[in-house]
Each structure stands twice: as structure tokens, then as C-alpha cells.
Protein backbone atom coordinates (compact mmCIF):
# COMPACT_ATOMS: atom_id res chain seq x y z
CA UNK A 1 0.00 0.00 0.00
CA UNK A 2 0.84 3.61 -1.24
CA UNK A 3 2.07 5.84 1.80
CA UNK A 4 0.92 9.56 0.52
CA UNK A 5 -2.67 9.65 0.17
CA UNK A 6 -4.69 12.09 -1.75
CA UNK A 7 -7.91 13.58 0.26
CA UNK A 8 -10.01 11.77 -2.49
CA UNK A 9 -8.30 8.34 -1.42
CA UNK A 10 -8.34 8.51 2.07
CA UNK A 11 -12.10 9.54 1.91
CA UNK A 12 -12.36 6.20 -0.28
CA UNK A 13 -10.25 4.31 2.19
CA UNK A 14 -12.15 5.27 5.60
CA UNK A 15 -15.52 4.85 3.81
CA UNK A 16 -14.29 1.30 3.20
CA UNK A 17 -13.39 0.46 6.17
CA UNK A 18 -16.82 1.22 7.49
CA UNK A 19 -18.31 -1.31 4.96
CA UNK A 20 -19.86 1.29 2.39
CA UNK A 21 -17.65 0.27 -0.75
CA UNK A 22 -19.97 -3.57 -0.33
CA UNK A 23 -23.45 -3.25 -1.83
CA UNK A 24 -26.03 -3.70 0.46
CA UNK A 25 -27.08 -7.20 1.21
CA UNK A 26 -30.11 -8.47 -0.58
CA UNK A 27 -31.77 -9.22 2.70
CA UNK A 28 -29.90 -8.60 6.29
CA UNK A 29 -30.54 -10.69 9.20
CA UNK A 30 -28.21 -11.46 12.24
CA UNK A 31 -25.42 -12.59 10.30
CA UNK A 32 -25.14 -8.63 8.44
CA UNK A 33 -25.81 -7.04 11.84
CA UNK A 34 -23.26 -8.79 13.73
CA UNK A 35 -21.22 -8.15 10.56
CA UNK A 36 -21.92 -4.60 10.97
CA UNK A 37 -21.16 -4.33 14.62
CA UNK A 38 -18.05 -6.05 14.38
CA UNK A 39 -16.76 -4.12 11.64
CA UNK A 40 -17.45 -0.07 13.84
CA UNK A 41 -16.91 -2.12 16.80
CA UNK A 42 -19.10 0.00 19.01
CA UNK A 43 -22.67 1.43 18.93
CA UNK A 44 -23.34 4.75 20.25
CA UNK A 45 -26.82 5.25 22.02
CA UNK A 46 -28.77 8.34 21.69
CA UNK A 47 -32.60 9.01 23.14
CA UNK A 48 -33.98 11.34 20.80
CA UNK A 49 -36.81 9.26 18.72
CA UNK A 50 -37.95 11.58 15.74
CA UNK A 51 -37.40 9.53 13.01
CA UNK A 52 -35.54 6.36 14.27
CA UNK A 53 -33.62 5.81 17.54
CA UNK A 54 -29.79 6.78 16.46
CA UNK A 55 -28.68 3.23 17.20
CA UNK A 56 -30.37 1.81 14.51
CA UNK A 57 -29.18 3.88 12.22
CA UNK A 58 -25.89 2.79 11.09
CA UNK A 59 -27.15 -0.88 10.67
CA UNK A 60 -29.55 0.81 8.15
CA UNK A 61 -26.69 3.00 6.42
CA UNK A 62 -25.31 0.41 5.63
CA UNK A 63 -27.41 -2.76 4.80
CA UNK A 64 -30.57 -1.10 4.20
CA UNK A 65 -34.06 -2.26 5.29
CA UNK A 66 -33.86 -4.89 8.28
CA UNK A 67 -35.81 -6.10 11.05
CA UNK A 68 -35.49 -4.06 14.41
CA UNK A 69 -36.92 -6.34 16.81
CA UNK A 70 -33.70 -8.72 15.15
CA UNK A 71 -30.96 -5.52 16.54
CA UNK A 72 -32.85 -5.50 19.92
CA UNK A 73 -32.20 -9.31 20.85
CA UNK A 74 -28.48 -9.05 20.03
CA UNK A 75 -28.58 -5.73 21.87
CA UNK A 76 -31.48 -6.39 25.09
CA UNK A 77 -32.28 -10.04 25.46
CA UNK A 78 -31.44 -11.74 27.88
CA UNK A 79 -28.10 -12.89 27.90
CA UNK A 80 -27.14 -10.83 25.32
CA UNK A 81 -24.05 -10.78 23.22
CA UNK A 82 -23.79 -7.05 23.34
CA UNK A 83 -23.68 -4.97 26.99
CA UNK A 84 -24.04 -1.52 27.50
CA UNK A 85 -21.04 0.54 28.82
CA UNK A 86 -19.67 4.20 28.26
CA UNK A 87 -16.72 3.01 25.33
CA UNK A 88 -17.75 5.85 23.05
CA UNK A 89 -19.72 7.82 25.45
CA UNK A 90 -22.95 5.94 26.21
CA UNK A 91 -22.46 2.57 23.71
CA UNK A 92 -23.41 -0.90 23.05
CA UNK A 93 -20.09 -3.34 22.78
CA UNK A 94 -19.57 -7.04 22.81
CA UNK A 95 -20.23 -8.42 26.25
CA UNK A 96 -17.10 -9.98 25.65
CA UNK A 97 -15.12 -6.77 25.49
CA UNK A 98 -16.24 -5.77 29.28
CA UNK A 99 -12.81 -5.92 30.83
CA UNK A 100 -11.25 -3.75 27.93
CA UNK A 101 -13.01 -1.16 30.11
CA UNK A 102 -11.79 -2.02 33.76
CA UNK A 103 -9.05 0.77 33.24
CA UNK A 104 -11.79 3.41 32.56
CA UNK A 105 -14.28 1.45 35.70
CA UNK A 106 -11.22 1.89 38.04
CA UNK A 107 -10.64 5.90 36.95
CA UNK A 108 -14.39 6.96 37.89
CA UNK A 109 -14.20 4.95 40.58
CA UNK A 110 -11.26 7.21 41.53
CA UNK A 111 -13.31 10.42 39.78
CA UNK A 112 -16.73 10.01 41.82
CA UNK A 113 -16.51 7.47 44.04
CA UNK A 114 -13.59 8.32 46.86
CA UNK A 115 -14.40 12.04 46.90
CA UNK A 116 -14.79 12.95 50.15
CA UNK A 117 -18.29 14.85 50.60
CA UNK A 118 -19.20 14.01 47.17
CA UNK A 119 -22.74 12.14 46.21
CA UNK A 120 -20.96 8.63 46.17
CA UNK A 121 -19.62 9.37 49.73
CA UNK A 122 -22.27 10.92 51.24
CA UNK A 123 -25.36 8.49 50.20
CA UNK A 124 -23.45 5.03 51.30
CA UNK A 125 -26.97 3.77 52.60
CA UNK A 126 -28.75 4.51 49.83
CA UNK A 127 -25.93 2.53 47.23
CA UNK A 128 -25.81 -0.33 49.47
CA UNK A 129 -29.34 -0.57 49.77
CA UNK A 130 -29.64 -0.64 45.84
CA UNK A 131 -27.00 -3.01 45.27
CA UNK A 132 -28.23 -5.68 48.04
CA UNK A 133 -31.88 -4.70 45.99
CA UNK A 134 -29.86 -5.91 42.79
CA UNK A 135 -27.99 -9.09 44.58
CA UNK A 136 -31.37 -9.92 45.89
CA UNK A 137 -33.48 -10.08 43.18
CA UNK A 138 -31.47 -9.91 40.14
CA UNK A 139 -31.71 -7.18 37.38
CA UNK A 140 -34.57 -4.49 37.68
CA UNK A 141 -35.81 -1.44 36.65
CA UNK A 142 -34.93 2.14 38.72
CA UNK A 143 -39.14 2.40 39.01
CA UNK A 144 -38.95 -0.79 40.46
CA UNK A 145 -36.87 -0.55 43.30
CA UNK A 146 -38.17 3.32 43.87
CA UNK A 147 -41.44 1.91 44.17
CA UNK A 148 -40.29 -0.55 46.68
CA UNK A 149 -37.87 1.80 48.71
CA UNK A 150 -41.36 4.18 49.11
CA UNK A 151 -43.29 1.33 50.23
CA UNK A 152 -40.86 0.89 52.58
CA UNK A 153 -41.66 4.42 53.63
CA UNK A 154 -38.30 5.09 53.88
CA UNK A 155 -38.18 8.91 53.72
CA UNK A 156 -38.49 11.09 50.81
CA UNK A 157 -35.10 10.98 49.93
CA UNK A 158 -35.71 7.53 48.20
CA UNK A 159 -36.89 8.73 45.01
CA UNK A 160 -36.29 8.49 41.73
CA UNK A 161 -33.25 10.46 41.54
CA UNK A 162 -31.13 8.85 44.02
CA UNK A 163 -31.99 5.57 42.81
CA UNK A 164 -31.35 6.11 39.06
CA UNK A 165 -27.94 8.08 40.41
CA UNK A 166 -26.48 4.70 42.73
CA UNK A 167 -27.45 3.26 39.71
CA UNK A 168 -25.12 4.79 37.25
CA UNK A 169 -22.59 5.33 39.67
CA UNK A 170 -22.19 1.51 40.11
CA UNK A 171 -22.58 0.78 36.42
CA UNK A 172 -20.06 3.41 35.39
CA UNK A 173 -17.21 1.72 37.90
CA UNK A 174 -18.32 -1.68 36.78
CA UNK A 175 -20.18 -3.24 39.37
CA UNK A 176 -23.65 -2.80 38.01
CA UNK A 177 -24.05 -3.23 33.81
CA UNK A 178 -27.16 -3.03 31.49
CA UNK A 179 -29.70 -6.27 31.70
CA UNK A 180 -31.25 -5.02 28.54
CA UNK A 181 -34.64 -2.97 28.24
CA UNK A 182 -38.11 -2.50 28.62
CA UNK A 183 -39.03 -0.47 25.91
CA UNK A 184 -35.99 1.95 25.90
CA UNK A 185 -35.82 1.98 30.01
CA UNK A 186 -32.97 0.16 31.35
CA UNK A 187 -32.76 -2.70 33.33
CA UNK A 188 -29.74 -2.56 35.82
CA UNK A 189 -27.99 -5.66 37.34
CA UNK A 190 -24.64 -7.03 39.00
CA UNK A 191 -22.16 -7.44 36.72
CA UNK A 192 -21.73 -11.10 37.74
CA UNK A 193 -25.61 -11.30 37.12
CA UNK A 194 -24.91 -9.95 33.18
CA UNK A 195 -21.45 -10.44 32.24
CA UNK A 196 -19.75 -13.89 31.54
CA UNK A 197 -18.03 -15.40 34.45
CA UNK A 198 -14.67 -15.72 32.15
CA UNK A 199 -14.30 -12.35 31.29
CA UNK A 200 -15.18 -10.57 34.61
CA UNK A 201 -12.00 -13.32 35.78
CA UNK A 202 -9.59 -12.20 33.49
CA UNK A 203 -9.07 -7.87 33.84
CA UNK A 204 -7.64 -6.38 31.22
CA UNK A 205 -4.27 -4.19 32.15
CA UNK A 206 -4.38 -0.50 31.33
CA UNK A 207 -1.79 -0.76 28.42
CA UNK A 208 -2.82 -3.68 26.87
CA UNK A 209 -6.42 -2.06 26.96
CA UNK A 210 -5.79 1.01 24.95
CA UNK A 211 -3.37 -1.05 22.52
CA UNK A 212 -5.99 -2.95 21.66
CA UNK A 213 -8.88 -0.36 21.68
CA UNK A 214 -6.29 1.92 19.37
CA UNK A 215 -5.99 -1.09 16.73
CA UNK A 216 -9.47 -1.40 16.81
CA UNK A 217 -10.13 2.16 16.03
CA UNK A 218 -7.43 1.94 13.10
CA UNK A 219 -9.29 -1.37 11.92
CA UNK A 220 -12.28 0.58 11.52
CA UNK A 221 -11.36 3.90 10.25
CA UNK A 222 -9.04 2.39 7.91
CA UNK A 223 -7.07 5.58 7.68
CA UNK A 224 -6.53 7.91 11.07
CA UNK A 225 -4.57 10.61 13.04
CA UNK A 226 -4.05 10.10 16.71
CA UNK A 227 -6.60 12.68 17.36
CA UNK A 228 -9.11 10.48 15.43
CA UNK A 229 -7.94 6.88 17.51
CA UNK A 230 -8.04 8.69 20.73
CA UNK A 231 -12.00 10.00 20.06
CA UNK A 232 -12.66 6.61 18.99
CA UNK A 233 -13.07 5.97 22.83
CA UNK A 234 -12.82 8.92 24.12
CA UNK A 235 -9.34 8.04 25.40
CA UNK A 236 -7.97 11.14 26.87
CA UNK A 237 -4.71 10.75 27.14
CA UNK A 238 -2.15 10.82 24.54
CA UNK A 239 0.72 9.39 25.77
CA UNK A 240 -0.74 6.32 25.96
CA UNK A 241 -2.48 6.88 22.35
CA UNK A 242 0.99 7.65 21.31
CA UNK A 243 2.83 4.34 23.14
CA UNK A 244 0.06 1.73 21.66
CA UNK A 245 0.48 3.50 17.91
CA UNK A 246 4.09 2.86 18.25
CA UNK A 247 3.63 -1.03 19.19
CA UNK A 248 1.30 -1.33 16.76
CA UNK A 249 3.53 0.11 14.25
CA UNK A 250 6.65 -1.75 15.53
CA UNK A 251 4.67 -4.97 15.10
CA UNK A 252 3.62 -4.20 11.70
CA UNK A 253 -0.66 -3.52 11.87
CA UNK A 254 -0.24 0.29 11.67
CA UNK A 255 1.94 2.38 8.96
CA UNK A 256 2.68 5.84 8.71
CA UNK A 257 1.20 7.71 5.90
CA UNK A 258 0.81 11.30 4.66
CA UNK A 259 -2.44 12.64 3.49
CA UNK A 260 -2.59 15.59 1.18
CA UNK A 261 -4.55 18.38 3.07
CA UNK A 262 -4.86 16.87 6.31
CA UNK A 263 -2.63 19.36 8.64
CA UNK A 264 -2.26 20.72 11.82
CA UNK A 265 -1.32 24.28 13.00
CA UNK A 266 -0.05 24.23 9.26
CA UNK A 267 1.93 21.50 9.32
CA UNK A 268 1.14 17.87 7.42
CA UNK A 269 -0.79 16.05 9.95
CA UNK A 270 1.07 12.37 10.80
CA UNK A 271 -1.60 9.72 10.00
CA UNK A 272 -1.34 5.79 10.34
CA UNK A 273 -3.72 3.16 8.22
CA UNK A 274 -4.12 0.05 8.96
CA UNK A 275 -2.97 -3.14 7.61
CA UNK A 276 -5.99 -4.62 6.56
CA UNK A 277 -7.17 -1.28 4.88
CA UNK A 278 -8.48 -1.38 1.68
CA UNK A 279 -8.24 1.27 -0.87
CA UNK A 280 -11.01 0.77 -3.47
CA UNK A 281 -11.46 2.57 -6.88
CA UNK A 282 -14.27 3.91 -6.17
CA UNK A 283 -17.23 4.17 -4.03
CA UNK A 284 -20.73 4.51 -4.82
CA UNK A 285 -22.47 4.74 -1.43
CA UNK A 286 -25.92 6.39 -0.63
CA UNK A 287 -26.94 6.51 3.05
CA UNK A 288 -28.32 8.64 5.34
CA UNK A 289 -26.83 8.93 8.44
CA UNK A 290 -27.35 9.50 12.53
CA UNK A 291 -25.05 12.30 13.49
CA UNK A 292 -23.76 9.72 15.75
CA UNK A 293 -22.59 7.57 13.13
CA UNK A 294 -18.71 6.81 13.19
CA UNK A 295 -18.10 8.72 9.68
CA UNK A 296 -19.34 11.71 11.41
CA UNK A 297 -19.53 11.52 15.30
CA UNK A 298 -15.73 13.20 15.38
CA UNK A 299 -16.71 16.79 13.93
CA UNK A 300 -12.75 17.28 13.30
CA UNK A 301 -12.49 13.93 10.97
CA UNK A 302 -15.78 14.66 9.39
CA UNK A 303 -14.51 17.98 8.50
CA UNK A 304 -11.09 16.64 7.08
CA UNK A 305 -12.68 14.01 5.32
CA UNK A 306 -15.40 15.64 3.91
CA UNK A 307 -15.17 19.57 4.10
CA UNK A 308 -18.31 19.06 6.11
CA UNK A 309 -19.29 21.30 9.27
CA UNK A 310 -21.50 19.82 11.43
CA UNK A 311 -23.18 20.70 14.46
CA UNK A 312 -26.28 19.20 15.84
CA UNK A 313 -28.70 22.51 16.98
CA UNK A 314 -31.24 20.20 19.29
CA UNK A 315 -30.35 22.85 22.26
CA UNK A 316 -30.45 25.83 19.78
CA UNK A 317 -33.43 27.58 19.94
CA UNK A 318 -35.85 26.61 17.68
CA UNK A 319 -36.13 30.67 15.75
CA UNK A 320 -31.94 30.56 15.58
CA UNK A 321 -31.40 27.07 13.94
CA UNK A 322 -29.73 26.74 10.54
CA UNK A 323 -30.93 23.43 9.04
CA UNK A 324 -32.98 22.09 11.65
CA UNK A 325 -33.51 20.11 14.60
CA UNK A 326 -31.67 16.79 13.97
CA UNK A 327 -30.40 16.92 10.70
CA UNK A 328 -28.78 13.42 9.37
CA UNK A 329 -25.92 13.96 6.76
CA UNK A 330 -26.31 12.68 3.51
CA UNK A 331 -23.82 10.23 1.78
CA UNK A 332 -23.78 10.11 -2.26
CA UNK A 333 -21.20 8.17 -3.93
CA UNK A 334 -17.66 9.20 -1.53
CA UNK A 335 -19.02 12.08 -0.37
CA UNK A 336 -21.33 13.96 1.99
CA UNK A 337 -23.72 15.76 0.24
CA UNK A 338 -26.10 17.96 2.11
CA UNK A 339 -28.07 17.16 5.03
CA UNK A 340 -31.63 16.39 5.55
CA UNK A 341 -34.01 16.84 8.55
CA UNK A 342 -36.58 13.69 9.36
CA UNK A 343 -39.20 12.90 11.22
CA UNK A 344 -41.71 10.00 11.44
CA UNK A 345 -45.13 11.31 11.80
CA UNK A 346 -46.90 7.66 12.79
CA UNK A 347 -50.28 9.32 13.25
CA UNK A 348 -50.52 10.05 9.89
CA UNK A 349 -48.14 7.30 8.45
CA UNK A 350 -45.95 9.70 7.00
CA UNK A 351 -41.64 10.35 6.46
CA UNK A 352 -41.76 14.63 6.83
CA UNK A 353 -38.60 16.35 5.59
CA UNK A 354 -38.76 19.05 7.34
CA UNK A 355 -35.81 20.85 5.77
CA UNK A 356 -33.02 19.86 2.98
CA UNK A 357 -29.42 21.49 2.76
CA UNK A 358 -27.10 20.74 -0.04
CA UNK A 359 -23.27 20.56 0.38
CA UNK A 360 -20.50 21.53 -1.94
CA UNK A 361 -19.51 19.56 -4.84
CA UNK A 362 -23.31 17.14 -5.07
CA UNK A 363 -23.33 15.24 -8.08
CA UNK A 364 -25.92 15.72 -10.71
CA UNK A 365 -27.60 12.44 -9.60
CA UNK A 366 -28.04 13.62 -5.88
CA UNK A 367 -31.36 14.26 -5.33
CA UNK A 368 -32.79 10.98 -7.06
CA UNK A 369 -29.96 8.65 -5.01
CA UNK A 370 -31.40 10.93 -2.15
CA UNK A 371 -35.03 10.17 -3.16
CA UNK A 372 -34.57 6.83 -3.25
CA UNK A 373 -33.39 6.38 0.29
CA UNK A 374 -35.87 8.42 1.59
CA UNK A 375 -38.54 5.73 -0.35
CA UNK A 376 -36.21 3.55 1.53
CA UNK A 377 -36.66 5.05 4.96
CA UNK A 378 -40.08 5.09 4.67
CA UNK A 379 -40.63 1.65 4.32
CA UNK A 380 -38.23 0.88 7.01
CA UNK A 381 -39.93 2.93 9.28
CA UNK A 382 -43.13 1.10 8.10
CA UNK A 383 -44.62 5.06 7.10
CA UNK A 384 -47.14 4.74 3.66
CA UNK A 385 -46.36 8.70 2.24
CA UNK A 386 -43.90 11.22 1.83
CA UNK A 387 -44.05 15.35 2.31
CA UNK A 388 -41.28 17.49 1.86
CA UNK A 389 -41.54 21.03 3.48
CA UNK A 390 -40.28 24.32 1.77
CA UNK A 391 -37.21 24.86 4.34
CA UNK A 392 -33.49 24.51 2.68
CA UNK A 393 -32.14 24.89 -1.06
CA UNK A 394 -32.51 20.87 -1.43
CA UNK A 395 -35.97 20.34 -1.13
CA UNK A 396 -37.25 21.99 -4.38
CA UNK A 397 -35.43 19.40 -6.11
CA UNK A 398 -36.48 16.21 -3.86
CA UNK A 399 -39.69 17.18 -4.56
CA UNK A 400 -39.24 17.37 -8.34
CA UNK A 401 -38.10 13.78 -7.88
CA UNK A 402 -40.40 12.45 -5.58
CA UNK A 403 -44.03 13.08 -7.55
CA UNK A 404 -46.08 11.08 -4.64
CA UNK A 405 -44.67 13.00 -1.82
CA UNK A 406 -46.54 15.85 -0.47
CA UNK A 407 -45.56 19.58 0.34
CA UNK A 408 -45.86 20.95 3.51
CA UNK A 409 -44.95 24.20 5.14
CA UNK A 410 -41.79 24.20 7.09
CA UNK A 411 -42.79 24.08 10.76
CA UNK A 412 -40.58 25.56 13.54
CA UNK A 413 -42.16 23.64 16.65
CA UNK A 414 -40.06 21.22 18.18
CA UNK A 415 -40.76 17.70 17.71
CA UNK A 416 -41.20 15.09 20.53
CA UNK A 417 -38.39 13.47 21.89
CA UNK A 418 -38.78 10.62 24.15
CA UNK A 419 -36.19 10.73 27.35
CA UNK A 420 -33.77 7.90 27.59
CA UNK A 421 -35.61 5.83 30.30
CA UNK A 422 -38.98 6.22 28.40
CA UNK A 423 -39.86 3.58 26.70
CA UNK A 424 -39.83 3.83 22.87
CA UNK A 425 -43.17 5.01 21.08
């Protein structure tokens, strides 16, 4: 493999090595969403529910139409292969890969839970009451053991709050993990009640942790700075980024590379690619996708990739937003095209764009590949019609290629989001 990249290529190559150079499967059960999941390595969680929950989204990007209920056993039955834990902030990963994470248990551990005076500390009773709750009668819901800790008329302290907080203070230092989910509200149990016997034996040291999370990161981005393998995981620290690229490197999975525009404070930026990273002719991708998807989630990459600014305005005020509340970027061919604004209006069984931006550079063919994802969506989401509002420079011409869809004035309200411990409409 080459070692100076053009932008052009390494676009090519990190598309790639997120699997959109493959066409789309002709029909995608668990075999494509395990092959999916294995190839980003983690799954990033997000409550908002306007047009699909974001964690479906990348399984869609990429093989198109599937089966939800299909994702949510890998990801919430019972015994699941997947577990919750914060790898990429809030994220599904293999319950296999559990110990990866001791080094990052152990630090909030050290963060929140010695702190003298600080919530950890200071509400002992109410922790150990939770967790002998949780060793008692294996995995529950937080309503479930508030409703039980106000039977017990135990003071109105015991609410809600307190309960959900022991709760994710135990999970986040490992003792408690993710049992699945009612609807989208969590179910919280002892980590020996979730994860495998074998792995919580076998802890993972520090270094050998972030070596392997780094190569992982490198497998699936194909083509990276250190910047870009540390956000992978959120791994602040780059000394350690720095010590793991250089075993990798010595032992031949990572190799230094140049890519043409990609800088920093004016200087050529150093980049590594991985070994098993493929660098394909071309690529003729279409895809919408969540802003949490891995081609986008690190603004910095998406913008050296892509030329593509990106900032999601769900906390700007509704009067002072740009493109609109949750806008998903749009992928034509190797490049990001514009973005588009969904929602799923199940009352009246119909996909709303409620506003369309285009990018730089679209191809001629951009709205009709866009179109026809959108017909895609739709029947994914199980919606009968389309409407397109008048709100962006793009949605003119999806409407000129989308005859059945409807028009619709752009509407400013904002749309119903469910909270993450709701459960899913």
C-alpha cells in the first residue's frame, strides 16, 4: 500500500473500512448485523426518537431495510451478546469486550466514588441498599426498586433520583451493567448477574487495553490521526495513544502515511492506516446517516474528510437554527452531500422532511440517489407517504423527484423526543 494519500483516497479508504464500498445485502438478518457491529466495533446510544432511535441507524446506512426487533435481541435479550457501557460515550459493545473497560471502571471509581463529601460518599446507605436490591433479586428497573424503597416508607429521599444516580454510579465503575430494556428503560444488574463469568476473571491491564482499543479504532477507520484513535473511545490521554500506535507500528498492523490536506497548525498532519485497509477505486455509497454515526460523530475527521461542518442545533433555539432540529448527513457516492431533517409522523403514516441542505460539490444524480433512500426510509420505518416542506435549497429538487410526496410548510415547533428511560413510542 501507497504511503501519501490524496484527500479523495483517504475519503475512499475510511468509507471502506466502514463497509460502504460492499453493496447492500439483498436481505440482512443477524449474520449482516453482527457483521456490521463487528466491523465499527461500538454502537453509540442516543434518546432522541424523531425519526428512528440513532442506534439503529448505522445498521440501516449500511445494509438497508432490516428487522429491528432482530438488533434489539443481540442488543437487550437476555443474555445478550452485546452490553451496554460508556466506550464511546454511552455505547453498546460485545459483552465480551467488558474488561477492555476495567481501566476506565477503576478511573471513575477514583473520579466520583472516593471524593470525600461528594454524592458517592455521602449516600453510602442509599448505594448499598440498591445493590443488596440488585444481589437480591437480580436485574430491575430504577421504578422498580423506587417503588419498593417508598413502600418501605423510607423517607423522601428515596426517590427516583437517588436511585437512578447509585445506579449509574455503580454501572459506570463496573459493578452494576445493562440487563437489557423495557421499551428503551434500562434494566440494571450485577455485573456477575450480566457479564460472563470468564471475562469478569480475566481484567484487562491498562496498556494492553488502549493497545488494543487503538488497533481497533485503526481497523475501523481504515485511515486515522491520533486525534481520530483517541476520540474513537474517548481516550484522553495521549501518551498512551501515542505508546500503543508505536507497538502497533513496531509490530507491523499500523503504517505511517501522509495525506494531502490533512494538517495541523499548518503543518502535514502524521496519519497511520491500517494493515488490513483497503483502498477501493471507487465508491458509490448512498446513506443517510445519525449524526452519531462513526463517519461523522468526530466533527474534526468529518470535517477533514469531507469539508463538512456539522453541528447538531437540538439545544439551539428553535427561531436561531440553521438546518434544523436533527439533521442526518447525507452520503452520495464518496461524499457527503447535504443534510436532511426527518421525522416520522406515525399518526398520519408519514416520512416529513422538514428541511433539505445541499453541500459543496453534489453530483448531478443527488437528489434521485437521495429520493430513493428516503422511499427507503419510509418503508423501514413502516410510514405509507412522503411530504417534503419548503425549508433549505434541497428540497425543491427532492420534490421534483419524488411526484407522490406531499408539500408541507416548514414548521418551527419542536418535535417530541422521548427521554432515555422512556420507553420507545
Amino acid at each position: 500500500m501507497k504511503t501519501t494519500f490524496s484527500a479523495d483516497e483517504a475519503r475512499r479508504v475510511a468509507l471502506a473500512a466502514q463497509g460502504f464500498a460492499r453493496p447492500r445485502p439483498a436481505a440482512a438478518g443477524t449474520r449482516q448485523l453482527n457483521g456490521v457491529l463487528g466491523r465499527i466495533a461500538t454502537l453509540q446510544i442516543d434518546s432522541v426518537n424523531v425519526f428512528a432511535r440513532s442506534h439503529y441507524m448505522p445498521l440501516f446506512s449500511r445494509v438497508g431495510t432490516y428487522d429491528t426487533a432482530a438488533l434489539d435481541r443481540l442488543l437487550f435479550a437476555r443474555r445478550a451478546p452485546y452490553v451496554e457501557y460508556w466506550a464511546h460515550v454511552a455505547a453498546f459493545i460485545p459483552a465480551q469486550d467488558w474488561s477492555l473497560f476495567r481501566f476506565r471502571m477503576d478511573a471513575m471509581r477514583a473520579k466520583y466514588g472516593t471524593k470525600r463529601g461528594g454524592w458517592f460518599e455521602s449516600n453510602r446507605e442509599i448505594v448499598d441498599w440498591v445493590r443488596a436490591e440488585l444481589a437480591d433479586r437480580g436485574p430491575l428497573r430504577p421504578a422498580q426498586i423506587e417503588h419498593d424503597a417508598k413502600e418501605a416508607a423510607r423517607g423522601p429521599w428515596w426517590d427516583w433520583n437517588v436511585v437512578k444516580n447509585a445506579l449509574e454510579y455503580l454501572w459506570l465503575f463496573g459493578e452494576v451493567a445493562i440487563a437489557g430494556r423495557r421499551g428503551f428503560e434500562r434494566r440494571y444488574g450485577l455485573a456477575e448477574h450480566v457479564i460472563p463469568a470468564e471475562v469478569l476473571a480475566a481484567p484487562v491491564p491498562r496498556g494492553d487495553a488502549v493497545r488494543e482499543l487503538v488497533r481497533r479504532a485503526a481497523s475501523a477507520y481504515g485511515v486515522a490521526t491520533a486525534a481520530d484513535l483517541a476520540d474513537y473511545w474517548r481516550i484522553n490521554d495521549r501518551p498512551a495513544i501515542m505508546a500503543a500506535i508505536a507497538e502497533l507500528t513496531d509490530a507491523g498492523e499500523l503504517s505511517p502515511v501522509t495525506v494531502d490536506g490533512w494538517s495541523t497548525a499548518g503543518r502535514p498532519a502524521k496519519a497511520w492506516l491500517h494493515r488490513d485497509a483497503t483502498l477501493p477505486r471507487r465508491v458509490d455509497a448512498a446513506a443517510l446517516l445519525t449524526p452519531f454515526d462513526p463517519v461523522v460523530w468526530f466533527r474534526d475527521r468529518a470535517e477533514r474528510l469531507f469539508g463538512f461542518e456539522y453541528r447538531i442545533e437540538i439545544y439551539t433555539p428553535a427561531p436561531k437554527r440553521r438546518y434544523g432540529y436533527y439533521s442526518l448527513p447525507m452520503l452520495v457516492g464518496d461524499d457527503i452531500v447535504g443534510r436532511i431533517d426527518l421525522k416520522a409522523d406515525r399518526a398520519a403514516s408519514t416520512l416529513l422532511v422538514q428541511s433539505a441542505w445541499w453541500e459543496h460539490g453534489r453530483p448531478a444524480d443527488a437528489a434521485a440517489r437521495v429520493a430513493d433512500e428516503l422511499r427507503l426510509a419510509a418503508r423501514w420505518q413502516s410510514l405509507e407517504a412522503l411530504s417534503v416542506s419548503n425549508w433549505g435549497d434541497a428540497t425543491d429538487d427532492l420534490a421534483d423527484v419524488l411526484p407522490e410526496a406531499r408539500r408541507h410548510e416548514a414548521g418551527r415547533a419542536e418535535p417530541v423526543a422521548l427521554a432515555d428511560d422512556e420507553p420507545a413510542g
